[in-house]
N, C-alpha and C. Protein backbone atom coordinates (compact mmCIF):
# COMPACT_ATOMS: atom_id res chain seq x y z
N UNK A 1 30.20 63.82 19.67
CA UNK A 1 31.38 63.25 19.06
C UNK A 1 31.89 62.06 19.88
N UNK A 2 32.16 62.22 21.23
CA UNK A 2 32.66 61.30 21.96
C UNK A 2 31.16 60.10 21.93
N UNK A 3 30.18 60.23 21.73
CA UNK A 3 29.18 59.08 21.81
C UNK A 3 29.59 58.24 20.63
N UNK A 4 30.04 58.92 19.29
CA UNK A 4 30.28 58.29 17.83
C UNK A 4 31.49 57.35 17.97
N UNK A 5 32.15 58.03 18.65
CA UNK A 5 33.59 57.36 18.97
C UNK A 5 33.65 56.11 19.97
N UNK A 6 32.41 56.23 20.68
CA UNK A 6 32.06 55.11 21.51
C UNK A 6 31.45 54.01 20.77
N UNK A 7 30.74 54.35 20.07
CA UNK A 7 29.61 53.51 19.51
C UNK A 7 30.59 52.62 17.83
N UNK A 8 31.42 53.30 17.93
CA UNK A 8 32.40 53.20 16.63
C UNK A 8 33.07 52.20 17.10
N UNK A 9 34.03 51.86 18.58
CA UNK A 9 34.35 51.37 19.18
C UNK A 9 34.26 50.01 19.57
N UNK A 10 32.80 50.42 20.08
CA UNK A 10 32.20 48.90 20.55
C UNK A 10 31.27 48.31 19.27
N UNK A 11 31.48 48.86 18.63
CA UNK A 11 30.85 48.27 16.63
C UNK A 11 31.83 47.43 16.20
N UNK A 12 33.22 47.81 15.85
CA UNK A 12 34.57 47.00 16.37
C UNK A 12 34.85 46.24 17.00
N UNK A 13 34.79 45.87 18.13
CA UNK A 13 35.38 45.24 19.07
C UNK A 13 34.13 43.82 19.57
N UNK A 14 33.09 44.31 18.77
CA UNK A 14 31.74 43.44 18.71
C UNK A 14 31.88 41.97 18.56
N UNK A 15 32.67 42.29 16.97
CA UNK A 15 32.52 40.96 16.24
C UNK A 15 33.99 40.58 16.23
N UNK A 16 35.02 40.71 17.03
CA UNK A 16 36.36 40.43 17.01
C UNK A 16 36.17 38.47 18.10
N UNK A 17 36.98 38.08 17.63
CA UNK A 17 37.47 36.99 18.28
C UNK A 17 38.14 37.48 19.67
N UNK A 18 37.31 36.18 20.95
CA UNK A 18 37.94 36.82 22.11
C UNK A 18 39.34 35.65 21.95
N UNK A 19 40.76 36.04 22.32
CA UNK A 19 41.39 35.03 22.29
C UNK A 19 41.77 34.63 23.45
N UNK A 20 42.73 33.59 23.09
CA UNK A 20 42.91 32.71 24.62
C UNK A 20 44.26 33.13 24.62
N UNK A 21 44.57 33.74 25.72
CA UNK A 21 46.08 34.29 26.41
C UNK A 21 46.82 33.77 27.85
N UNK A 22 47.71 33.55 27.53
CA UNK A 22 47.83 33.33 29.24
C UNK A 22 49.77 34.13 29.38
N UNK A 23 49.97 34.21 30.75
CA UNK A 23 51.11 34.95 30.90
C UNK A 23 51.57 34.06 31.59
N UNK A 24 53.13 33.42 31.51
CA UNK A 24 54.21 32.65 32.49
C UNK A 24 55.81 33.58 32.41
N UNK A 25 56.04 33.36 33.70
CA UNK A 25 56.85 34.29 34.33
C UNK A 25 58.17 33.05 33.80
N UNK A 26 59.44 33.72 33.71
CA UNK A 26 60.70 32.43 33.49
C UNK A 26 61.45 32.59 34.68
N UNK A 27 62.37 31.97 35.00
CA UNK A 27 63.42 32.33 36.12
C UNK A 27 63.89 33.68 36.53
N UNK A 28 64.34 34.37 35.39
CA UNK A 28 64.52 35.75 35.87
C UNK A 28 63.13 36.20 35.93
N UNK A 29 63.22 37.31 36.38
CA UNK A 29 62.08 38.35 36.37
C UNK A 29 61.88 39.14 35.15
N UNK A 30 62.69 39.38 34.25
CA UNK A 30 62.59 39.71 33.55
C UNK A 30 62.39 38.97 31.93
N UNK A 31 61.65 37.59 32.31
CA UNK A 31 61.56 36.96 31.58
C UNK A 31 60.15 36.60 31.36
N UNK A 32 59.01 37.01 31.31
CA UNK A 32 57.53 37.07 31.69
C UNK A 32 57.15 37.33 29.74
N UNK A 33 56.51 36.15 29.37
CA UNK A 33 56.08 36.30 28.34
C UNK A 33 54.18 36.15 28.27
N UNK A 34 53.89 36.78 27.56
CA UNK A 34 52.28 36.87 27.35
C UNK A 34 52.04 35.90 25.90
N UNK A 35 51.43 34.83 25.55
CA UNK A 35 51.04 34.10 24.75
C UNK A 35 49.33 34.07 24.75
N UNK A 36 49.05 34.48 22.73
CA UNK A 36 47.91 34.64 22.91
C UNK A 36 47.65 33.30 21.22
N UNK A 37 46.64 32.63 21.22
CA UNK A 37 46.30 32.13 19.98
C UNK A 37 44.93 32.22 19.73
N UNK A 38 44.45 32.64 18.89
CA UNK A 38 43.01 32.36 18.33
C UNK A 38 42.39 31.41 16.97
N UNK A 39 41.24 30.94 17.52
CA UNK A 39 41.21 30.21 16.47
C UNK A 39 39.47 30.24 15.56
N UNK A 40 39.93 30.65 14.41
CA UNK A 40 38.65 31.08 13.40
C UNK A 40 38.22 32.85 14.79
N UNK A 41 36.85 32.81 14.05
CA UNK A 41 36.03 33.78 14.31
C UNK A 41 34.74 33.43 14.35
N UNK A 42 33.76 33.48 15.90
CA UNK A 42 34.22 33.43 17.02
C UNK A 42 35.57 32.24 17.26
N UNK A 43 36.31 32.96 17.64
CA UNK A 43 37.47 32.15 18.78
C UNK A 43 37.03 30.94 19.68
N UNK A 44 37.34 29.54 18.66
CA UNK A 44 37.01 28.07 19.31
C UNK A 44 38.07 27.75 20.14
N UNK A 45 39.25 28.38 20.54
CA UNK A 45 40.21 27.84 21.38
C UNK A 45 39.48 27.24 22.59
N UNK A 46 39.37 26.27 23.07
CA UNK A 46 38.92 25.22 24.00
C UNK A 46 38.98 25.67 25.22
N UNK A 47 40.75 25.88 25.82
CA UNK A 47 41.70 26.13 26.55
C UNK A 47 42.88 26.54 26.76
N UNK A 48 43.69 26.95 27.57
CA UNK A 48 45.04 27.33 27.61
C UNK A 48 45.78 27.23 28.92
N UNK A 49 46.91 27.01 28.47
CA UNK A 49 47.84 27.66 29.82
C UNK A 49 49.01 27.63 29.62
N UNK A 50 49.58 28.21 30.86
CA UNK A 50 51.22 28.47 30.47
C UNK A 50 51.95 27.55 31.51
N UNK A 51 53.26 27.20 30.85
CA UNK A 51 54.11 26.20 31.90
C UNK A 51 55.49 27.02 31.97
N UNK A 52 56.46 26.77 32.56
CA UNK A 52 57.60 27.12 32.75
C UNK A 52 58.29 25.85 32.19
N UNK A 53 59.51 25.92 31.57
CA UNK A 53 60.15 25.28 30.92
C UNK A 53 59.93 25.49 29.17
N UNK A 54 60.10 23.81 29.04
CA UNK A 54 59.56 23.34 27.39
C UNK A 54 59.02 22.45 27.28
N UNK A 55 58.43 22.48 26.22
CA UNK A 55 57.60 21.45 25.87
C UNK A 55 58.44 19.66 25.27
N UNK A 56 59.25 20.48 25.34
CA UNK A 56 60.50 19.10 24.70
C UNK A 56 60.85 18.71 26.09
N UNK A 57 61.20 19.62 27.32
CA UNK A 57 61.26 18.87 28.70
C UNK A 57 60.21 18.13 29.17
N UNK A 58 58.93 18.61 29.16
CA UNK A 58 57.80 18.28 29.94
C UNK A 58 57.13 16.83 29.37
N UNK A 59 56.41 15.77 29.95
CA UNK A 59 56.10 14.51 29.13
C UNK A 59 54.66 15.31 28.72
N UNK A 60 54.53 15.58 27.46
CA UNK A 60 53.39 16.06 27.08
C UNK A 60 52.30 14.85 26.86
N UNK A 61 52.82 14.13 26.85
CA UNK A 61 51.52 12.19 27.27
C UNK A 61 50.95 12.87 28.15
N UNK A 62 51.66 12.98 29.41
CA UNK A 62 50.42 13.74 30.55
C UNK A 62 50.24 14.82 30.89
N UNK A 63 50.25 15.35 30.28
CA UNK A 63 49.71 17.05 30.53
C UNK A 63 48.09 16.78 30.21
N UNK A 64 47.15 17.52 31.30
CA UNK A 64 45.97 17.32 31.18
C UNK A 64 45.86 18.52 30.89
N UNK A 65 44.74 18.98 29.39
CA UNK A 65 44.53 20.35 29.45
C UNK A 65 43.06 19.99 29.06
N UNK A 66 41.99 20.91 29.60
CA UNK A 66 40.64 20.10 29.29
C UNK A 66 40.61 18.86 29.48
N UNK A 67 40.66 18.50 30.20
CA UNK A 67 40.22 16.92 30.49
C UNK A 67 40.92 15.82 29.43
N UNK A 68 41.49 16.38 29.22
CA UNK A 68 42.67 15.47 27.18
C UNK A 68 43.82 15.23 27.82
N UNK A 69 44.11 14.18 27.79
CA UNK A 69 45.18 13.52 28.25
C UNK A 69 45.59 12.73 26.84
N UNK A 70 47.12 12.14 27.09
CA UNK A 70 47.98 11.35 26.02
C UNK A 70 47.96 12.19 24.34
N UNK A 71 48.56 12.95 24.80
CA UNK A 71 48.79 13.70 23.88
C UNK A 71 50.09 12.90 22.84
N UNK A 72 50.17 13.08 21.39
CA UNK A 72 51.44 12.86 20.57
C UNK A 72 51.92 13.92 19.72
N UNK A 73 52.98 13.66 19.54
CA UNK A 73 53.59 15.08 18.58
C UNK A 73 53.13 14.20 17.24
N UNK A 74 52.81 15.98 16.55
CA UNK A 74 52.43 15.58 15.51
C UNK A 74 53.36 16.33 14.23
N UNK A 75 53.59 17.56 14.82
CA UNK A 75 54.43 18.41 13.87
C UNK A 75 55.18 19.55 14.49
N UNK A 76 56.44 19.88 14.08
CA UNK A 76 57.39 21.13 15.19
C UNK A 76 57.59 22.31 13.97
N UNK A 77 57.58 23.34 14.22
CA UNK A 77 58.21 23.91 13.35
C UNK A 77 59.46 24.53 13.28
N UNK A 78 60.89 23.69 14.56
CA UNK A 78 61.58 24.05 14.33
C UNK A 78 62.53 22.82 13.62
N UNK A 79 62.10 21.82 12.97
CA UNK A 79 62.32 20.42 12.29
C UNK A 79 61.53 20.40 11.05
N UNK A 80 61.97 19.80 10.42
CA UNK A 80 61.35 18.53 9.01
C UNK A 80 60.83 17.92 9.51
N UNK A 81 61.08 17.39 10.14
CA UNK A 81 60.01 15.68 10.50
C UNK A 81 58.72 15.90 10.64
N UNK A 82 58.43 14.88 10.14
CA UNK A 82 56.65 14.20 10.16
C UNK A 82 56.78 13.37 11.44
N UNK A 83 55.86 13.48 12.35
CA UNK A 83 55.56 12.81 13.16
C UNK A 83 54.21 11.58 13.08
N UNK A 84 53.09 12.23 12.78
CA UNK A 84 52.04 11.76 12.53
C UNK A 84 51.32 11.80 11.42
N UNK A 85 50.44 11.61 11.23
CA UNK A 85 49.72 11.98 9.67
C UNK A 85 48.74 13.48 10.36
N UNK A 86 49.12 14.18 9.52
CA UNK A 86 48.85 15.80 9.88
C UNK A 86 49.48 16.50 10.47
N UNK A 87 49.02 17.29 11.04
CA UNK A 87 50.40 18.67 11.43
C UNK A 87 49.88 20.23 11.13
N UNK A 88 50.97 21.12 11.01
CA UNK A 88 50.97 22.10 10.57
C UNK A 88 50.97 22.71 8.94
N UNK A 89 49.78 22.72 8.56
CA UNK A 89 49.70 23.41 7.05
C UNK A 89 50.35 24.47 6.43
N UNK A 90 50.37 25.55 7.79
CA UNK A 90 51.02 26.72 7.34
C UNK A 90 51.13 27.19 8.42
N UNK A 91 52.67 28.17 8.84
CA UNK A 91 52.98 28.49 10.36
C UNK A 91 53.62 29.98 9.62
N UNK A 92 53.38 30.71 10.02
CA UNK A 92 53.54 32.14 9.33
C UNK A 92 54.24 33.24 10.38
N UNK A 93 53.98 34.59 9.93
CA UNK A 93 54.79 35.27 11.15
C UNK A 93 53.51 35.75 12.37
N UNK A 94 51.99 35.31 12.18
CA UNK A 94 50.87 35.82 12.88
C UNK A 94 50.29 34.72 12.37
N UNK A 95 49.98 33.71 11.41
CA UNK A 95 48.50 32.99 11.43
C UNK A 95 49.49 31.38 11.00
N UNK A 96 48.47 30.63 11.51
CA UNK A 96 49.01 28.95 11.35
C UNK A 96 47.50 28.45 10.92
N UNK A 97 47.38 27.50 10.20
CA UNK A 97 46.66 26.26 9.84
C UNK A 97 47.08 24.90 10.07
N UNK A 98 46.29 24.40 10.55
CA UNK A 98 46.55 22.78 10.69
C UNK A 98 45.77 21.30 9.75
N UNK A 99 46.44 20.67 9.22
CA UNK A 99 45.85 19.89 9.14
C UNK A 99 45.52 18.21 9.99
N UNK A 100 44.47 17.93 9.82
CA UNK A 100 44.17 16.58 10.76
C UNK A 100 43.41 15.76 10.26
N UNK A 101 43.77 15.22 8.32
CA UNK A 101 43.06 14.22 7.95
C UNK A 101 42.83 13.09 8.54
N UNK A 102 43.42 12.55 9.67
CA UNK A 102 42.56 11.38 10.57
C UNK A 102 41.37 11.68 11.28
N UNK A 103 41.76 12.90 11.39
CA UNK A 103 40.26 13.09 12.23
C UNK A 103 40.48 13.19 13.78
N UNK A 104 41.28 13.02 14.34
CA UNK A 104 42.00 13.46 15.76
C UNK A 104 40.77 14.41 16.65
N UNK A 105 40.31 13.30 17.55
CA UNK A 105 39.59 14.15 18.36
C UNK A 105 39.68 15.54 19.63
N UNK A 106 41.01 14.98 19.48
CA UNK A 106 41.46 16.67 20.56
C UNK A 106 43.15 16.89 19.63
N UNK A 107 42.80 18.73 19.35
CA UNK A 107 44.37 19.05 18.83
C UNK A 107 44.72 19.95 19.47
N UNK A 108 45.94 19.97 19.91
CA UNK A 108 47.05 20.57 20.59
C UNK A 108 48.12 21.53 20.27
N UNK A 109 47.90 23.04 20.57
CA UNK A 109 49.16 23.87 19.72
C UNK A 109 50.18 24.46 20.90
N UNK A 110 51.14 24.24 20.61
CA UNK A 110 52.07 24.97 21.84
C UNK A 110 52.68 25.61 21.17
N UNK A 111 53.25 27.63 22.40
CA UNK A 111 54.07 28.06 21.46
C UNK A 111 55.24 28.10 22.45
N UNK A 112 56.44 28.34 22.26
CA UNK A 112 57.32 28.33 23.02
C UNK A 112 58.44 29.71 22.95
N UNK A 113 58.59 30.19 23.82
CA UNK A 113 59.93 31.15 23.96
C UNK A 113 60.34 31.50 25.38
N UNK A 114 61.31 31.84 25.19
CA UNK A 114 62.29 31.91 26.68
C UNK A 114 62.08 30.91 27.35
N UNK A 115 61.62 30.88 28.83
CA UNK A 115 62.11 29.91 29.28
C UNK A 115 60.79 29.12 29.87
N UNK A 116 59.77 29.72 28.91
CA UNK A 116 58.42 28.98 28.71
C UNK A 116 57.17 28.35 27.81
N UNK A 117 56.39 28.20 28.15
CA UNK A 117 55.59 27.89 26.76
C UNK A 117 54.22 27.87 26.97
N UNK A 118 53.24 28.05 26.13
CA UNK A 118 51.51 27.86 26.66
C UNK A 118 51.16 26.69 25.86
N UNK A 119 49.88 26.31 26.32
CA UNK A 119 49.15 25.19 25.41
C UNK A 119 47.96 25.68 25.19
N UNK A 120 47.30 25.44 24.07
CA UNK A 120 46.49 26.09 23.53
C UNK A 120 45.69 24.51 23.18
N UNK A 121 44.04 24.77 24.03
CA UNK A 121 43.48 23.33 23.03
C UNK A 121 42.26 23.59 22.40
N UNK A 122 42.53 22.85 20.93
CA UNK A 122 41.19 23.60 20.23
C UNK A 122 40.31 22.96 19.93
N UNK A 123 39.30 23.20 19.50
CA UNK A 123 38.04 22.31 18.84
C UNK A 123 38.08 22.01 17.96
N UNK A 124 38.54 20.53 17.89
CA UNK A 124 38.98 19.54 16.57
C UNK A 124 37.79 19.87 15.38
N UNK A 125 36.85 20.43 16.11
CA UNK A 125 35.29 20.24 14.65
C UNK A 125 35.42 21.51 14.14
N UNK A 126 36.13 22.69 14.70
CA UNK A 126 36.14 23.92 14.19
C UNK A 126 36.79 24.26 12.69
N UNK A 127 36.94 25.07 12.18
CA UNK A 127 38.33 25.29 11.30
C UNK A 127 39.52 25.31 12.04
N UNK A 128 40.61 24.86 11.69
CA UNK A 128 41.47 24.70 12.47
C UNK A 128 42.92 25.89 11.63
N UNK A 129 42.28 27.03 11.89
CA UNK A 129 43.69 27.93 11.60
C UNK A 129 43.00 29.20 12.40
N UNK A 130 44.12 30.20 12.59
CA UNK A 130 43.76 31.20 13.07
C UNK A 130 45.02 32.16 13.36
N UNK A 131 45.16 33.05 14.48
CA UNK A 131 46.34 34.08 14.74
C UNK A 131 47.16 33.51 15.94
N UNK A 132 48.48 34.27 15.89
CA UNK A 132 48.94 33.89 17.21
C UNK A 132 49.99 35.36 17.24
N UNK A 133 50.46 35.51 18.68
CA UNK A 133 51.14 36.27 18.51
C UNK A 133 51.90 36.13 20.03
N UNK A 134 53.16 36.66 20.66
CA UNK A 134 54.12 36.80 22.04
C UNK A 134 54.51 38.19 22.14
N UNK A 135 54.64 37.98 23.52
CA UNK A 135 55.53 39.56 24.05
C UNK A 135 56.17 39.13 25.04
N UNK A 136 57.29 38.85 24.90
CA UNK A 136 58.40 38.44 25.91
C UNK A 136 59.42 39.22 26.40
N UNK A 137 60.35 38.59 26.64
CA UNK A 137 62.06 39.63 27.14
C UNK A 137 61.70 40.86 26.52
N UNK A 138 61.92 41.77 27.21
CA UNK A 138 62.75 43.16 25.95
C UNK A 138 61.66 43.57 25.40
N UNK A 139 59.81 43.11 25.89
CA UNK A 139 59.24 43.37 24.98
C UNK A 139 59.61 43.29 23.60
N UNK A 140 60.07 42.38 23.32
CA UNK A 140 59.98 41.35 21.60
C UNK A 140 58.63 41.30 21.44
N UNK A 141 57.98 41.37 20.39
CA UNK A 141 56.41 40.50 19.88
C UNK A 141 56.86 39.68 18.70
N UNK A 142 55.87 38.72 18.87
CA UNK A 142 56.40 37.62 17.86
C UNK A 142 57.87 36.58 17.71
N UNK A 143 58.46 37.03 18.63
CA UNK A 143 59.73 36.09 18.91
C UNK A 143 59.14 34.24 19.49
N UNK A 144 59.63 34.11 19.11
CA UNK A 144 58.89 32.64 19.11
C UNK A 144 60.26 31.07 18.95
N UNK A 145 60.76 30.45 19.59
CA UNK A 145 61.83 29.42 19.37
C UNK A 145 61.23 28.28 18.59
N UNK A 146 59.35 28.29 18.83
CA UNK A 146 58.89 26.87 17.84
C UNK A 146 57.52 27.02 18.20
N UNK A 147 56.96 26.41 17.34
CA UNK A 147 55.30 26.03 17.91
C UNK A 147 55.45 24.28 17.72
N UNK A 148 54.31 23.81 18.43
CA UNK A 148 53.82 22.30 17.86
C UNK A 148 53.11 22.02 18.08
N UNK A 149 52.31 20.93 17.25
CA UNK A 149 50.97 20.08 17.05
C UNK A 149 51.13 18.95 17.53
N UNK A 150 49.61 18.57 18.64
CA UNK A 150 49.77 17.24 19.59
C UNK A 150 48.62 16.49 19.11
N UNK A 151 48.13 16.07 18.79
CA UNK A 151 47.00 15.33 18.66
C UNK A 151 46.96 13.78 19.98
N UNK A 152 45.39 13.83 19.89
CA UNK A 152 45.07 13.24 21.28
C UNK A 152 43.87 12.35 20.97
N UNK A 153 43.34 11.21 21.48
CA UNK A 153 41.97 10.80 21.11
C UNK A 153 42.45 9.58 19.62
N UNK A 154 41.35 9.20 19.73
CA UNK A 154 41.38 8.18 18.66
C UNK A 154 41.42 8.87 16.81
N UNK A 155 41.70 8.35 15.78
CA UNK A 155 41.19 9.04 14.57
C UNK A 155 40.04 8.78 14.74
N UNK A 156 39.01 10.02 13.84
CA UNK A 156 37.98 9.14 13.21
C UNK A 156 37.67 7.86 12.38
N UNK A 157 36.89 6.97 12.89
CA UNK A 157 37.09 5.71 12.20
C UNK A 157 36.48 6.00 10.60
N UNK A 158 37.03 4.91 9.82
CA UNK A 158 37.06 5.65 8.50
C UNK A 158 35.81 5.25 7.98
N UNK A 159 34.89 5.64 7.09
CA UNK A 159 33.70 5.57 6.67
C UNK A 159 33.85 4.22 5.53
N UNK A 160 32.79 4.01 5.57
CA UNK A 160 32.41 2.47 5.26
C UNK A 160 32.60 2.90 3.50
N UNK A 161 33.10 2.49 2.44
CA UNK A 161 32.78 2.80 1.03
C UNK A 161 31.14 2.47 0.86
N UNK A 162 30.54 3.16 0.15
CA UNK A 162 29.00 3.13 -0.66
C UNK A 162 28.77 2.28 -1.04
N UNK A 163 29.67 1.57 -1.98
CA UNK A 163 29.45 -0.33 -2.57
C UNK A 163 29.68 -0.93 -1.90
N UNK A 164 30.65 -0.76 -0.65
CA UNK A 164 30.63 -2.23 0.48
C UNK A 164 29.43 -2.00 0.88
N UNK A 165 29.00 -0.86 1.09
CA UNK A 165 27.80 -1.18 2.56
C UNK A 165 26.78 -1.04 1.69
N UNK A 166 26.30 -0.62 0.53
CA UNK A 166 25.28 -1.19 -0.30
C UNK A 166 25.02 -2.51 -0.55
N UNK A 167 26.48 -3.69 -0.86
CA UNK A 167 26.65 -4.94 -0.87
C UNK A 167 25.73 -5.77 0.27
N UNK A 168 26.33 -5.22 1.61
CA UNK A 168 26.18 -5.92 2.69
C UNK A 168 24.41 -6.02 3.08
N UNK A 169 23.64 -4.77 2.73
CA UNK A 169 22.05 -4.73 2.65
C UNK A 169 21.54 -5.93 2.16
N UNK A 170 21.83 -6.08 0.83
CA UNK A 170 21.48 -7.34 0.28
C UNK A 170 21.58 -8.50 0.98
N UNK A 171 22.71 -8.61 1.44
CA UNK A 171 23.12 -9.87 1.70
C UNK A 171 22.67 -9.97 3.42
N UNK A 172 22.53 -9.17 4.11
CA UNK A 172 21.71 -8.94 5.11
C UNK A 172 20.09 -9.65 5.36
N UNK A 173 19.62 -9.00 4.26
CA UNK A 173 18.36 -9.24 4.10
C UNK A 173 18.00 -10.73 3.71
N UNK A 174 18.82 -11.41 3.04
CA UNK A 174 19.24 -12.27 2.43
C UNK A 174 19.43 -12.94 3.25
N UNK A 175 20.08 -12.56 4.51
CA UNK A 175 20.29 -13.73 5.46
C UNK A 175 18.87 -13.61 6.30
N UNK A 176 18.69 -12.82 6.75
CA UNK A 176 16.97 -12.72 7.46
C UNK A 176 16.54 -13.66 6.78
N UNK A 177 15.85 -13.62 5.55
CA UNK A 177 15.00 -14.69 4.84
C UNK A 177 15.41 -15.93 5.09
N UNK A 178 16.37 -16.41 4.85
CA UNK A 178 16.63 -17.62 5.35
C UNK A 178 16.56 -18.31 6.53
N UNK A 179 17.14 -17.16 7.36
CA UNK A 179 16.99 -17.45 9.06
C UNK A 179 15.11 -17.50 8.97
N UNK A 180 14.60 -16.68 8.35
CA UNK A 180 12.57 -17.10 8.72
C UNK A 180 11.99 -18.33 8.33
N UNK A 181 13.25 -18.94 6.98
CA UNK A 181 11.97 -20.13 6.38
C UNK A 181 12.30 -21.12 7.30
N UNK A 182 13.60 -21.17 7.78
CA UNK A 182 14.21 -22.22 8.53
C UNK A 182 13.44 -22.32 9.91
N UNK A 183 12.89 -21.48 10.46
CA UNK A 183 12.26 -21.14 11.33
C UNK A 183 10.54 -21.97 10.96
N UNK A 184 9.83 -21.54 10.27
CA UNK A 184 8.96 -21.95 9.62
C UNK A 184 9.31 -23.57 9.75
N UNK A 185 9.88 -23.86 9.17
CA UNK A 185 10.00 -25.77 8.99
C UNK A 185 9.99 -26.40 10.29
């Protein structure tokens, strides 16, 4: 029985997403929150960590997480505002989606409560939604003051239309020939 229960276990726990967690302590002692986010299945979260403070204090331009520097806000969820083109699709009481129609080569999720916050960095090529969840003061779970989206890196540059760059073949080739007869003479 206890082998079934083992084997039942680790059959479970197999194909689960490992997530990215980190723990920051706040001024009191009794202020120690655990922040965890995952993203898809397997879990593409990049990186993480936790800071003391906020993310509205800290210059998030330079926060290096993975080697990603100049970070911009892109979307809060404790505001309306648009910051950038993309953001947050859907921010729920456990799962968020993002969107990043530019194409943003490094994206950035922070969550924030008490008197800290983590950064979470994910793999822009992945799907970009997944779970999140806190355990803070008082053991609260899910207490949360905001999340937000940073995007970092250039957009993707935008793809050429089919009729321009079909156009340009022609006229390419078109110029070769000319550049050969001229050559010739």
């Amino acid at each position: 029985m206890k082998m079934v229960i083992a084997a039942s276990v680790l059959a479970l726990t197999c194909g689960a997403a490992q997530a990215a967690t980190c723990t920051q302590s706040g001024k009191k002692s009794d202020q120690e929150v655990t922040y965890t986010l995952t993203q898809g299945n397997p879990d593409a979260v990049v990186a993480s960590a936790c800071y003391s403070g906020t993310d509205k204090e800290k210059d998030m331009s330079g926060l290096v997480l993975g080697g990603v520097t100049g970070w911009k806000l892109a979307d809060k969820t404790d505001d309306g505002s648009d910051y950038l083109d993309g953001g947050f699709d859907q921010f729920g009481a456990s799962t968020w989606s993002i969107l990043n129609p530019l194409g943003y080569q490094s994206v950035l999720v922070t969550l924030k409560q008490s008197d800290s916050f983590a950064a979470f960095l994910l793999d822009a090529k992945a799907v970009l939604s997944g779970t999140w969840w806190t355990e803070g003061p008082g053991k609260s779970v899910g207490g949360l003051s905001h999340a937000s989206v940073y995007f970092a890196g250039e957009p993707a540059p935008a793809p050429v239309p089919l009729p321009a760059g079909a156009a340009l073949l022609p006229a390419g080739l078109a110029a070769l020939a000319i550049m050969r007869r001229r050559k010739k003479r």
